[in-house]
C-alpha atoms as a PDB file:
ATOM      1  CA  UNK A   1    -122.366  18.229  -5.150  1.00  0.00           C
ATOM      2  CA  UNK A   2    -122.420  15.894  -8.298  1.00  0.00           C
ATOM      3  CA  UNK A   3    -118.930  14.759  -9.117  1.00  0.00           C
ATOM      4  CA  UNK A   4    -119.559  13.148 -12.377  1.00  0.00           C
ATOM      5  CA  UNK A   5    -117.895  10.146 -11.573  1.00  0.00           C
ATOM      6  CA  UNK A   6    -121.450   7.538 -12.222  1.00  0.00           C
ATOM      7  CA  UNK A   7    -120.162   4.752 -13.968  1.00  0.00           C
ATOM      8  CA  UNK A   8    -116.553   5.337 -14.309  1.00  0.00           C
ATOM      9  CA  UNK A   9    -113.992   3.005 -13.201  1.00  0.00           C
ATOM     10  CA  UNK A  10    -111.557   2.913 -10.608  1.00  0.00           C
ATOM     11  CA  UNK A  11    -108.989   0.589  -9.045  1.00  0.00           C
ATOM     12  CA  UNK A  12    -108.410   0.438  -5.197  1.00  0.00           C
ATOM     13  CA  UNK A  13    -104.885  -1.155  -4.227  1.00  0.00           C
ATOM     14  CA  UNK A  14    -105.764  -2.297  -0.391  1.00  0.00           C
ATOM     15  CA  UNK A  15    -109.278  -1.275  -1.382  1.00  0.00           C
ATOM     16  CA  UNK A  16    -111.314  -4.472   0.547  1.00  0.00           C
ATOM     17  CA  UNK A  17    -110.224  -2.537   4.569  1.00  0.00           C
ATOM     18  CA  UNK A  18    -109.379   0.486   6.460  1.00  0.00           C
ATOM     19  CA  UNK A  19    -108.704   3.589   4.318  1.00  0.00           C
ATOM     20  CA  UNK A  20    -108.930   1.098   0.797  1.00  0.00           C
ATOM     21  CA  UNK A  21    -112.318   0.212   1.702  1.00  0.00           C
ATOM     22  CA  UNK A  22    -113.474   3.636   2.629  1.00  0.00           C
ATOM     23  CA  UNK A  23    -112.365   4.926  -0.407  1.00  0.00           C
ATOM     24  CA  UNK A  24    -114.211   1.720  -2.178  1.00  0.00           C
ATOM     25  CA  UNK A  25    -117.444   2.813  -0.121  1.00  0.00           C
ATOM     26  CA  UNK A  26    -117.625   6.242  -1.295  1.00  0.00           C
ATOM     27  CA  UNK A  27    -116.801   5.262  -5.221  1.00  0.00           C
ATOM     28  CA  UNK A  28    -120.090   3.386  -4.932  1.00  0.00           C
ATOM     29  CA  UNK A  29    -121.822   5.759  -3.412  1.00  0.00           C
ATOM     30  CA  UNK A  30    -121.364   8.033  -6.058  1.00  0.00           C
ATOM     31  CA  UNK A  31    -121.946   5.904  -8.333  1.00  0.00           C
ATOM     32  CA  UNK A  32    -118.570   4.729  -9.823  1.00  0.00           C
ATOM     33  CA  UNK A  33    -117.675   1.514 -10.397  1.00  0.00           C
ATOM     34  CA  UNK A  34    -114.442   0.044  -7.412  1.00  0.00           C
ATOM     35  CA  UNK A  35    -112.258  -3.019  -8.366  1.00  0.00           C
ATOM     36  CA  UNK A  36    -110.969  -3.709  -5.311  1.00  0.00           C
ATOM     37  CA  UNK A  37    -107.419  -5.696  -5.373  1.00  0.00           C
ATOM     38  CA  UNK A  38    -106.620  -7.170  -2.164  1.00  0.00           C
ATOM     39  CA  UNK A  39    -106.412 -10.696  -1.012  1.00  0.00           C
ATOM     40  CA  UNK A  40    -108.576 -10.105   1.953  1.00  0.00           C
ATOM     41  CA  UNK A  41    -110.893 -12.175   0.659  1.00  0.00           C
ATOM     42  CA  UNK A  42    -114.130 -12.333   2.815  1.00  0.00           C
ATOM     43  CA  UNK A  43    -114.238  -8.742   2.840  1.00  0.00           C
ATOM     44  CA  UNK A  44    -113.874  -7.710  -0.456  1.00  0.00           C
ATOM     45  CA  UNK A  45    -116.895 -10.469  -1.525  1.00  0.00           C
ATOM     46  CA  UNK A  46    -118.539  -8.598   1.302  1.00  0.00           C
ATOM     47  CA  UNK A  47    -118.131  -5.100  -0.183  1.00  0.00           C
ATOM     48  CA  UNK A  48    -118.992  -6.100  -4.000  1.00  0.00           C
ATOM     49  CA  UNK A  49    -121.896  -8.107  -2.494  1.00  0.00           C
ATOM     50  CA  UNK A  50    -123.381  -4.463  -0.810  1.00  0.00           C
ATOM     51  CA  UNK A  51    -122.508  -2.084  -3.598  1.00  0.00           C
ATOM     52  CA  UNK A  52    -124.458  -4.496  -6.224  1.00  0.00           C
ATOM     53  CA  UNK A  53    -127.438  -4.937  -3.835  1.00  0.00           C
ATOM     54  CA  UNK A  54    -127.818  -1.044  -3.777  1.00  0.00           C
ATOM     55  CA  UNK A  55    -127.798  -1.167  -7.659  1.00  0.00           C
ATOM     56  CA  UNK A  56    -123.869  -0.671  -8.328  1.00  0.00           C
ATOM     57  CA  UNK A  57    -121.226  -2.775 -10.132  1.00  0.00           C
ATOM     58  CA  UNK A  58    -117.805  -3.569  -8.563  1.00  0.00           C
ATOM     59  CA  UNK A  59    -115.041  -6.351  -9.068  1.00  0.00           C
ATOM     60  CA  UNK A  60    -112.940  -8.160  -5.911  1.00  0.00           C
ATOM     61  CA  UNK A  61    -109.581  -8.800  -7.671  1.00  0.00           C
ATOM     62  CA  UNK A  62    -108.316 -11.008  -4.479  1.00  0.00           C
ATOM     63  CA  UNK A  63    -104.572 -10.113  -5.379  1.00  0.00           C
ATOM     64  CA  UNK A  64    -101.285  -9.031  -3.200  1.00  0.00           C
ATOM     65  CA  UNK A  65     -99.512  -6.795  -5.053  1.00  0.00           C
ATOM     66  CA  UNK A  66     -96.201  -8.416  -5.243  1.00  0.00           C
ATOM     67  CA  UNK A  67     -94.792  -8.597  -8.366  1.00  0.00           C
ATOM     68  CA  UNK A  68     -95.383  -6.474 -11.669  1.00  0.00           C
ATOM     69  CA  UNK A  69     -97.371  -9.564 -13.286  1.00  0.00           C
ATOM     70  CA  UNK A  70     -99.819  -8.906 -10.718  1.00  0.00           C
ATOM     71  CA  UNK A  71    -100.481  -5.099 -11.402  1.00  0.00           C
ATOM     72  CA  UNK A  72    -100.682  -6.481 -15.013  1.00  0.00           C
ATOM     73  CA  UNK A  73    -103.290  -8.671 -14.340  1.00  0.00           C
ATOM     74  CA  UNK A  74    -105.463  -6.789 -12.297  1.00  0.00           C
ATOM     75  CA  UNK A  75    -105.207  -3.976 -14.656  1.00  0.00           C
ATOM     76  CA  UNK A  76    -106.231  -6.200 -17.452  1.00  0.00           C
ATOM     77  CA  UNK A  77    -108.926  -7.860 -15.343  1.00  0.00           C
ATOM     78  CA  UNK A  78    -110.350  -4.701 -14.501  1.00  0.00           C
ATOM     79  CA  UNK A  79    -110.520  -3.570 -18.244  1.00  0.00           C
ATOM     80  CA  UNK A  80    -111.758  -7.048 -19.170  1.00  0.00           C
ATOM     81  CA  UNK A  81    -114.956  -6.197 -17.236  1.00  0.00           C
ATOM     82  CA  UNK A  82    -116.466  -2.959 -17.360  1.00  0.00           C
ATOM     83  CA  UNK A  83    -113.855  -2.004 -20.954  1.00  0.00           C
ATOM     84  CA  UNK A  84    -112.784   1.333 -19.342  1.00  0.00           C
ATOM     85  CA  UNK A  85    -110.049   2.486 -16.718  1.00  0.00           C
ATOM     86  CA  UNK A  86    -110.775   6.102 -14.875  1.00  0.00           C
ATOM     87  CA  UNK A  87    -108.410   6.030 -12.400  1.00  0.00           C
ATOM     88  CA  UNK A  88    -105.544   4.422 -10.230  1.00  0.00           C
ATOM     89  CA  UNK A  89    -105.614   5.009  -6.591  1.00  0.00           C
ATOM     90  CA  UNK A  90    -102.716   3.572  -4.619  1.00  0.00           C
ATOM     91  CA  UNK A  91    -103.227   3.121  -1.489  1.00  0.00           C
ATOM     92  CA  UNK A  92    -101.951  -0.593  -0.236  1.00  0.00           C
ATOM     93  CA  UNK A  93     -98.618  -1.146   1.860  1.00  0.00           C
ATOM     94  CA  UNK A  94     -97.862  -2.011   5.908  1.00  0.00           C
ATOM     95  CA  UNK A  95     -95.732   0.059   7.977  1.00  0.00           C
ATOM     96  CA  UNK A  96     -93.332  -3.295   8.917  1.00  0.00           C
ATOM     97  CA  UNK A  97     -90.327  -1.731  11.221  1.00  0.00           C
ATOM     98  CA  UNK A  98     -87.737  -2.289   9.207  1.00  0.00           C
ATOM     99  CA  UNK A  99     -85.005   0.301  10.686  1.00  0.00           C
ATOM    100  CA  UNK A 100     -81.737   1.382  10.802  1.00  0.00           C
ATOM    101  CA  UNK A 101     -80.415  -0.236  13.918  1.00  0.00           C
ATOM    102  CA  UNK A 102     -83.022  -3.087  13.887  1.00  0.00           C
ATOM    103  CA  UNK A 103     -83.191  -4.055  10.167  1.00  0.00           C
ATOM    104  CA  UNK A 104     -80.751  -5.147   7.471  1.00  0.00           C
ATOM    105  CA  UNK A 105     -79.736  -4.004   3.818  1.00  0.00           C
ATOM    106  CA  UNK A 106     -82.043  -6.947   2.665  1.00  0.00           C
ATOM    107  CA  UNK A 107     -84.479  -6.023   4.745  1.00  0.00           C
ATOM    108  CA  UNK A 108     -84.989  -2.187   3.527  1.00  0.00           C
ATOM    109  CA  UNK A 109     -84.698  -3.040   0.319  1.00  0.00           C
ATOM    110  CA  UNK A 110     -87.621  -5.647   0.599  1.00  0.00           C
ATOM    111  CA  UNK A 111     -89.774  -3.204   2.582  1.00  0.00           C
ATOM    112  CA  UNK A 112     -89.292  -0.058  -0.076  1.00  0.00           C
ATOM    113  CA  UNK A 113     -90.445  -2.514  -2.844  1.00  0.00           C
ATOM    114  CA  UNK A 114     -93.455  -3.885  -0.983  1.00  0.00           C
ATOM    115  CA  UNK A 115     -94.303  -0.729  -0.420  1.00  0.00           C
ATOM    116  CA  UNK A 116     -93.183   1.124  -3.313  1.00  0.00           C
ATOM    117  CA  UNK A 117     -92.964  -0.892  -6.350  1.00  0.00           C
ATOM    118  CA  UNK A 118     -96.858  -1.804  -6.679  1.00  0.00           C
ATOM    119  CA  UNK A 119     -97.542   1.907  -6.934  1.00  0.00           C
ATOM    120  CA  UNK A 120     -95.346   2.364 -10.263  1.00  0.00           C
ATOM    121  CA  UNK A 121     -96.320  -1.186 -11.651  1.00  0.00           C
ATOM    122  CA  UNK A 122    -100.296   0.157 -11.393  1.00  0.00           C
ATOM    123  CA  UNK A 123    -100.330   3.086 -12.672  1.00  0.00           C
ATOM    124  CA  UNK A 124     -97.512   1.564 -15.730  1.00  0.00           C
ATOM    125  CA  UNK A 125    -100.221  -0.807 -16.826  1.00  0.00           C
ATOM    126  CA  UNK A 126    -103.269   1.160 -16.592  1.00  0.00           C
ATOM    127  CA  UNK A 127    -101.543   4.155 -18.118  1.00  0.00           C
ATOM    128  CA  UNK A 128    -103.036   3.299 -21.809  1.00  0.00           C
ATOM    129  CA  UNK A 129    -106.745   3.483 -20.526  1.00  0.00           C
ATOM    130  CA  UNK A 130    -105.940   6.521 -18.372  1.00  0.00           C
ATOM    131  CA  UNK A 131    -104.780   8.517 -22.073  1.00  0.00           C
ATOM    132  CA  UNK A 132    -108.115   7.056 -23.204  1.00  0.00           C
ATOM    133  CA  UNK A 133    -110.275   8.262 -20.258  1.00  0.00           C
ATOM    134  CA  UNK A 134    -108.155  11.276 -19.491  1.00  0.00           C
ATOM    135  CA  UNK A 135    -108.302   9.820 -16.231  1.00  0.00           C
ATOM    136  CA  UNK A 136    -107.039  10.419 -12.515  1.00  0.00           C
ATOM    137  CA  UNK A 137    -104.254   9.100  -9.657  1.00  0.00           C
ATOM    138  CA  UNK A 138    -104.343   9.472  -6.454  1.00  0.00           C
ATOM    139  CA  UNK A 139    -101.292   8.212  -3.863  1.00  0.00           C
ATOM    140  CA  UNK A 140    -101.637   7.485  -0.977  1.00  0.00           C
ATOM    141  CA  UNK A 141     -98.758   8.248   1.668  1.00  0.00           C
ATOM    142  CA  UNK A 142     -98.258   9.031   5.080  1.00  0.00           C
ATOM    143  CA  UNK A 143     -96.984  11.869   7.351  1.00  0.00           C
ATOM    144  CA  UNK A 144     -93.949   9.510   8.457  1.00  0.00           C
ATOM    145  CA  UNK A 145     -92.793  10.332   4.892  1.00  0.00           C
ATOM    146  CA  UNK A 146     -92.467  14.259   6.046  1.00  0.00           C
ATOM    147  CA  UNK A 147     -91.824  14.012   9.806  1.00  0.00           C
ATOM    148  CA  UNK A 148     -89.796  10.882  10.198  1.00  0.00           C
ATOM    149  CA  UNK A 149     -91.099   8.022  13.033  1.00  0.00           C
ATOM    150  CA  UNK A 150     -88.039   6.242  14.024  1.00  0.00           C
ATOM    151  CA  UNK A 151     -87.606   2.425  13.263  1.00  0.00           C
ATOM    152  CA  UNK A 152     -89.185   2.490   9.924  1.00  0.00           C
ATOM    153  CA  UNK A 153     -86.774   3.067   7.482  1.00  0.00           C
ATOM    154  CA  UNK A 154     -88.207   1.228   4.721  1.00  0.00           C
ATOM    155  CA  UNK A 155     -91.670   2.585   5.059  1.00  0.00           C
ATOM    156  CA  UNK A 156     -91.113   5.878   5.120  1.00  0.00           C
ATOM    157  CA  UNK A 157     -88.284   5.533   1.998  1.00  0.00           C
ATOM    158  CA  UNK A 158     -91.393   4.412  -0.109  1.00  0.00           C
ATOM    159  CA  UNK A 159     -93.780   6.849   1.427  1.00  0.00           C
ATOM    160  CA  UNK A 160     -91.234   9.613   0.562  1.00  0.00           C
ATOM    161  CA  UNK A 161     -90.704   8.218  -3.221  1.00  0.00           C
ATOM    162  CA  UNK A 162     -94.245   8.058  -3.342  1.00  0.00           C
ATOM    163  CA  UNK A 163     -94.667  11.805  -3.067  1.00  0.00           C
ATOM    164  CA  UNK A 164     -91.845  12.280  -5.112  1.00  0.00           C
ATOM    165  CA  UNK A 165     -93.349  10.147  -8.056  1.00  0.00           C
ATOM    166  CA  UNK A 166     -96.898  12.111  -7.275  1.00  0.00           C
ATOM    167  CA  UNK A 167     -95.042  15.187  -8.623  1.00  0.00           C
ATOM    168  CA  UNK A 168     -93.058  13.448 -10.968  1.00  0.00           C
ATOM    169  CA  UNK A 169     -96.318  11.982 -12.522  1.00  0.00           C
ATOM    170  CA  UNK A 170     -98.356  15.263 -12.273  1.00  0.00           C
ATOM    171  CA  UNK A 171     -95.242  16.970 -14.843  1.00  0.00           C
ATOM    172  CA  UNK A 172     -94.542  13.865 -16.987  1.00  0.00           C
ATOM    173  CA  UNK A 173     -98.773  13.212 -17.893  1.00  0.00           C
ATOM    174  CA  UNK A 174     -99.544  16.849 -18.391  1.00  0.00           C
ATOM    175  CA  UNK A 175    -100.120  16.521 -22.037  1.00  0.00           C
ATOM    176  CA  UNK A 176    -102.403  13.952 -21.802  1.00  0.00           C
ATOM    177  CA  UNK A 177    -105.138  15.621 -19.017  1.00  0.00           C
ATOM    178  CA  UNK A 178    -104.084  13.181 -16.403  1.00  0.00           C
ATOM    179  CA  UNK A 179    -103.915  14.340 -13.122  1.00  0.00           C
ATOM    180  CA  UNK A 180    -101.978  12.875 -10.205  1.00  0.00           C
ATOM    181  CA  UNK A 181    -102.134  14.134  -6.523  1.00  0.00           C
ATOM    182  CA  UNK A 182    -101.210  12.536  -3.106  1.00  0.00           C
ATOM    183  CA  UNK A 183    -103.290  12.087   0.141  1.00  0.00           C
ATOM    184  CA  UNK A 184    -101.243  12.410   3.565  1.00  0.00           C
ATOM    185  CA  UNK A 185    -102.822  10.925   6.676  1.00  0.00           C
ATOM    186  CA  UNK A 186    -101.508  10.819   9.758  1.00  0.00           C
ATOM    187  CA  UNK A 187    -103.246   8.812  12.906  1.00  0.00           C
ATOM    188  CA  UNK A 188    -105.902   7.075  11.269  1.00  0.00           C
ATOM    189  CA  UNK A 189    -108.054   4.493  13.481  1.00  0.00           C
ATOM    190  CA  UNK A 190    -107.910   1.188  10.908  1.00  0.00           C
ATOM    191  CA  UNK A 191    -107.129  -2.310  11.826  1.00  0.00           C
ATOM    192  CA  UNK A 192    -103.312  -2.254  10.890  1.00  0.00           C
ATOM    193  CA  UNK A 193    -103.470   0.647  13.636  1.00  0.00           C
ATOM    194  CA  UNK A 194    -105.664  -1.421  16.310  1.00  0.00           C
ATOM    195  CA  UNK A 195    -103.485  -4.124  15.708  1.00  0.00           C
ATOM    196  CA  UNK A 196    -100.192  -1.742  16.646  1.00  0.00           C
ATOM    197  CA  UNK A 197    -102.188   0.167  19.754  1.00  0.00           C
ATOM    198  CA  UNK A 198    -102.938  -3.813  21.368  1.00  0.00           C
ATOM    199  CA  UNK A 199     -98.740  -4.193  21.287  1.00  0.00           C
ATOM    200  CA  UNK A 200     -99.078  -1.226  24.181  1.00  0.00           C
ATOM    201  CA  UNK A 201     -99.548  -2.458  27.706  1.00  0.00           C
ATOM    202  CA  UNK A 202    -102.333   0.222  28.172  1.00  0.00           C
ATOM    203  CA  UNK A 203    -103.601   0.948  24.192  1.00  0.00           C
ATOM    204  CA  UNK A 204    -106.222   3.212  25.948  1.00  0.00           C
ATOM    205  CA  UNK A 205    -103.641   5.500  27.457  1.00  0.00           C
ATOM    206  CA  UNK A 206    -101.689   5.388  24.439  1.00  0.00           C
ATOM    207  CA  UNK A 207    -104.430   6.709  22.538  1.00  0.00           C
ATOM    208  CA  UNK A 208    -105.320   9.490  24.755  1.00  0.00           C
ATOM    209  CA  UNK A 209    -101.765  10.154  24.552  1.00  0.00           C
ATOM    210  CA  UNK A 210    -102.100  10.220  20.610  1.00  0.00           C
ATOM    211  CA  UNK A 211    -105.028  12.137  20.068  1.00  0.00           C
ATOM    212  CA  UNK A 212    -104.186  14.740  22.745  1.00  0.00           C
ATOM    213  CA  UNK A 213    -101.344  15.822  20.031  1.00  0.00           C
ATOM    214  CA  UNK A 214    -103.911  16.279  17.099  1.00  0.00           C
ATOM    215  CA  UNK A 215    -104.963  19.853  16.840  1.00  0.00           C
ATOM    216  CA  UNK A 216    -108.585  19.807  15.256  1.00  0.00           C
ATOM    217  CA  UNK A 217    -110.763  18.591  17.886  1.00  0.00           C
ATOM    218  CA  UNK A 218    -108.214  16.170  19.649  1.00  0.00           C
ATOM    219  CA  UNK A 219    -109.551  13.074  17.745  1.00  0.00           C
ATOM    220  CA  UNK A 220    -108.111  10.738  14.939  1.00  0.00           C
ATOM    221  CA  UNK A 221    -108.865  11.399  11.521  1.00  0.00           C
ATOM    222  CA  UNK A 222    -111.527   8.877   9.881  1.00  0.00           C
ATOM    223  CA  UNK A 223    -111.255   6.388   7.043  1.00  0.00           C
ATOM    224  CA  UNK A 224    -114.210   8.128   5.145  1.00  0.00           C
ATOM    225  CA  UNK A 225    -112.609  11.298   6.171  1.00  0.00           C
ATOM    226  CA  UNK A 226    -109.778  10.402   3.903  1.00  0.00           C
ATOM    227  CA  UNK A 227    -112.080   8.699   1.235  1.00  0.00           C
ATOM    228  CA  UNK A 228    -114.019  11.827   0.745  1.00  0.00           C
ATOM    229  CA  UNK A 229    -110.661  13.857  -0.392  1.00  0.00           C
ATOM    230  CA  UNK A 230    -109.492  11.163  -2.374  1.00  0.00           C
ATOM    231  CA  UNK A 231    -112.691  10.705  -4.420  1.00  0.00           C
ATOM    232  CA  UNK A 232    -113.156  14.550  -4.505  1.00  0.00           C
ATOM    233  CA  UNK A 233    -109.295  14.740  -6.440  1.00  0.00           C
ATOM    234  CA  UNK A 234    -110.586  11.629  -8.706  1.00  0.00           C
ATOM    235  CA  UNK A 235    -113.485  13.623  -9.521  1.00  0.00           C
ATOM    236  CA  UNK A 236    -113.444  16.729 -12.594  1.00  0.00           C
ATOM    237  CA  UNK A 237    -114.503  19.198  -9.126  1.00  0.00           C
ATOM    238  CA  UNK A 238    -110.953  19.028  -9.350  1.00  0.00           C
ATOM    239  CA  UNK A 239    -110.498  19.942 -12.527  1.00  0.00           C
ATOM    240  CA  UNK A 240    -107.316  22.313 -12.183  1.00  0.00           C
ATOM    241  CA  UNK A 241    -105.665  20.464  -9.277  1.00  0.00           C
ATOM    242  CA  UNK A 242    -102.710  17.985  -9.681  1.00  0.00           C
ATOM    243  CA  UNK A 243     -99.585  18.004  -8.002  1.00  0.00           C
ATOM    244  CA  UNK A 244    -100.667  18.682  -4.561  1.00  0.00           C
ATOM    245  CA  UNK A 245     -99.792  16.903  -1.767  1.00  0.00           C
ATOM    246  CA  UNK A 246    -103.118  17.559   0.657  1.00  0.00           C
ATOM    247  CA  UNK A 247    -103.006  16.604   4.474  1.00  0.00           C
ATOM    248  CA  UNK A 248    -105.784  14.878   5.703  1.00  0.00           C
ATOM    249  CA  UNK A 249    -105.151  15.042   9.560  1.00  0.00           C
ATOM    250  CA  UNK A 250    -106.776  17.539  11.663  1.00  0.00           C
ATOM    251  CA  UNK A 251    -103.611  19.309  11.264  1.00  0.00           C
ATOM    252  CA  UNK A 252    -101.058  17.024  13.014  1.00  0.00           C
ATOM    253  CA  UNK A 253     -98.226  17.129  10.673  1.00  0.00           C
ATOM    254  CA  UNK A 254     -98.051  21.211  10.737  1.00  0.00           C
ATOM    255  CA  UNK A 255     -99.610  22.768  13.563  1.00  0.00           C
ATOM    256  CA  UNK A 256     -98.261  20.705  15.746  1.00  0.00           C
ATOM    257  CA  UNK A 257     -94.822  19.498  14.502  1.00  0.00           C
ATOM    258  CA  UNK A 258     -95.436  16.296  16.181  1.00  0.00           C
ATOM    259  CA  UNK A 259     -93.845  12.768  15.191  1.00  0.00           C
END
């Protein structure tokens, strides 16, 4: 299936790892154009330095997300380079434990704008090429934002207004042909999650534990897995979908109810 997206250009929060870079991957395989921002720096040289040997063009913006001057600059970065903007997918943000019992009003409030602010600041500044490209957002979220997790009070706060601003979005940039959907994962094998399995004593057991629970064919989802959705709501194939909040998870969140 062609999905028309050769040459356009997208930006990839978190785009140089794990779900980011999967997502990165797959824009250059079809032939789009990824500016990766993340300060991972070795691997994001390492990604733009394989899409352009196969013939593609991509920029490593090596950027946290912190502040709104940050989004700006990417954004105008971004355009500086290939003059064109054809989408905004959010996807960075760390799920940091910041609870109820074990966290602070400081605390939360930190963790919901590290993990919620960059994803309005984004799309804000790379609103005026999206009018001009009648261009395409993707969010993504998490299941945590729909099921709870316990201990994470922050992270799922911004996951949650992150599906609430997908919606928001999708009504508010109607009139211009922009379309804005979210992507909900659940277990995911990336290296923010192989870092949390090692703090088991067993991470083995834990896993078999954890993948016992998912429905479709007891396994986690993959990174590509999710990259293939999200590029597939980026592209026009989806030409009459925005709004939607799609599950990418082998059908943990609502076959099986499980946290």
């Amino acid at each position: 299936m062609n999905l028309n997206i050769n040459q356009k250009v997208y930006l990839v929060s978190g785009g140089a790892k794990g779900i980011g870079g999967a997502i990165s991957k797959v824009l250059a395989e079809e032939g789009a154009y990824p500016v990766i921002i993340d300060p991972s720096v070795k691997e994001g040289q390492n990604l733009v330095f394989e899409f352009e040997s196969n013939g593609g063009k991509a920029l490593h913006i090596p950027r946290r997300l912190t502040d709104s001057n940050a989004a700006k600059e990417a954004v105008e970065m971004a355009f500086q380079k290939f003059g064109r903007i054809d989408g905004v997918i959010n996807n960075a943000g760390v799920n940091d434990g910041i609870g109820l019992e074990k966290g602070s009003p400081e605390a939360f409030r930190a963790s919901v704008e590290k993990n919620l602010g960059h994803y309005y600041d984004l799309v804000y500044y790379a609103l005026p090429h999206l009018k001009a490209s009648k261009g395409s957002i993707v969010n993504i979220s998490s299941k945590t934002a729909v099921t709870g997790q316990g201990n994470t009070s922050g992270y799922t706060a911004a996951k949650g207004g992150q599906l609430s601003l997908t919606r928001e979005w999708a009504v508010e940039l109607l009139k211009y042909g922009i379309r804005v959907n979210a992507v909900i994962p659940a277990e995911v094998m990336t290296p923010l999650y192989e870092s949390w399995l090692k703090t088991f004593d067993n991470p083995e057991d834990k896993l078999n534990e954890i993948q016992k629970r998912i429905p479709l064919e007891k396994r986690m989802t993959t990174p590509r897995e999710i990259a293939d959705m999200v590029v597939f709501l980026l592209s026009d194939r989806s030409s009459h979908t925005t709004g939607q909040l799609i599950y990418v998870d082998g059908g943990y969140t609502h076959l099986d109810r499980a946290l």
